[in-house]
Protein backbone atom coordinates (compact mmCIF):
# COMPACT_ATOMS: atom_id res chain seq x y z
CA UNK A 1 81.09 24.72 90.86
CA UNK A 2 79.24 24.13 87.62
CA UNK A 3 80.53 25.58 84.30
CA UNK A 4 78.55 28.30 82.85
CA UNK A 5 78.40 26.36 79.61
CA UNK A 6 77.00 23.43 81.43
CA UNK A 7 74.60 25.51 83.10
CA UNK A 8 73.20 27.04 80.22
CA UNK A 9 72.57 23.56 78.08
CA UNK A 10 70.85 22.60 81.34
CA UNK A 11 68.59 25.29 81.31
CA UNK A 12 68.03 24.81 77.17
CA UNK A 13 67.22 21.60 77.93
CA UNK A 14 64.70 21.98 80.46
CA UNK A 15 62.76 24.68 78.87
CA UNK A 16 62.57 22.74 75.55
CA UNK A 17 61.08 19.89 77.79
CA UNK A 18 58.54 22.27 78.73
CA UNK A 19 57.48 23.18 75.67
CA UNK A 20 57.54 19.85 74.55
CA UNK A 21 55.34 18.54 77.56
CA UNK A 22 52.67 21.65 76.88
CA UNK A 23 52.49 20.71 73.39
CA UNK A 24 51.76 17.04 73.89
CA UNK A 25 49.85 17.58 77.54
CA UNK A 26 47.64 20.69 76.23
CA UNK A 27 47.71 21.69 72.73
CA UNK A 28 47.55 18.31 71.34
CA UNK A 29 44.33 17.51 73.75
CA UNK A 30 42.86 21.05 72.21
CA UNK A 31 43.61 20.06 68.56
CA UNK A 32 41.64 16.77 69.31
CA UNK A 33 39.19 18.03 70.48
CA UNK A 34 38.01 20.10 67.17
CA UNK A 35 36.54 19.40 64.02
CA UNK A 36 39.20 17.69 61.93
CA UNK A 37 39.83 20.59 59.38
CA UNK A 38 39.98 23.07 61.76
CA UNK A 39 42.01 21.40 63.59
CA UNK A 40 44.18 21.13 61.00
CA UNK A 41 43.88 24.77 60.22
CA UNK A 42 45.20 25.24 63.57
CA UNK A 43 48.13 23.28 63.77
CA UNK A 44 49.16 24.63 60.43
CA UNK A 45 49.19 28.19 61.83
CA UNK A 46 51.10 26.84 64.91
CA UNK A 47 53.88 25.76 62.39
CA UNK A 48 54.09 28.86 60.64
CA UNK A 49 54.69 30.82 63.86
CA UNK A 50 57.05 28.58 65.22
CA UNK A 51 59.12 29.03 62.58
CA UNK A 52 61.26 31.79 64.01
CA UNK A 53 64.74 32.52 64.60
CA UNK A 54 64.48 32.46 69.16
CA UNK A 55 62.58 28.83 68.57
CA UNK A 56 65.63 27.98 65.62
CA UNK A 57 68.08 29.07 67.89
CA UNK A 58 66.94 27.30 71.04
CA UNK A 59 66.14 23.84 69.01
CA UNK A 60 69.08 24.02 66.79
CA UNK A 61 71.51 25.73 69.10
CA UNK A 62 70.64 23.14 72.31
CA UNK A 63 71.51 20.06 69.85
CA UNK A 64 74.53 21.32 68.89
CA UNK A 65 76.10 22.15 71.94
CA UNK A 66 75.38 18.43 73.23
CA UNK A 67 77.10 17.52 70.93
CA UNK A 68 80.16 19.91 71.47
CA UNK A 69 79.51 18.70 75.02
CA UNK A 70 79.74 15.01 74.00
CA UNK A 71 83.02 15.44 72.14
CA UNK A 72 84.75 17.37 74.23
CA UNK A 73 83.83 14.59 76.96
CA UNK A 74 85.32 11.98 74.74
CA UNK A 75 88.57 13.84 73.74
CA UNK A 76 88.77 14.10 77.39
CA UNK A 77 88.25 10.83 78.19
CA UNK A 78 90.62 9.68 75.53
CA UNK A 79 93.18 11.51 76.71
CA UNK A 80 93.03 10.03 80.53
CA UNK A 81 94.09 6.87 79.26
């Protein structure tokens, strides 16, 4: 059976693939495909409304608990020994 914990970072993970593969697959194509300052207009207002505490919490929050996941791996590995 898989921890909860686990489970959840798994799921964090994938979505933030997902909206890392949209970005690069779609939005990037769009914002190449327009004149260079509005394209630039653009991507500035996708900044400012990424900027929010659910996209904060899912970037921020999925790093840290890899890490949590990756220490608590080596104390446990440490401790086999």
């Amino acid at each position: 059976m898989t921890p909860p914990g686990l489970l959840a970072i798994a799921s964090s993970i994938t979505l933030l693939g997902g909206v890392y593969f949209a970005f690069s697959t779609f939005v990037m194509r769009a914002l190449a495909a327009l004149e260079p300052s509005s394209g630039m207009a653009a991507m500035q207002a996708i900044n400012r409304k990424i900027l929010n505490p659910g996209f904060a919490l899912l970037f921020g929050g999925t790093a840290l608990v890899c890490a949590l996941i990756v220490v608590v791996a080596a104390l446990r590995l440490g401790s086999m020994s």
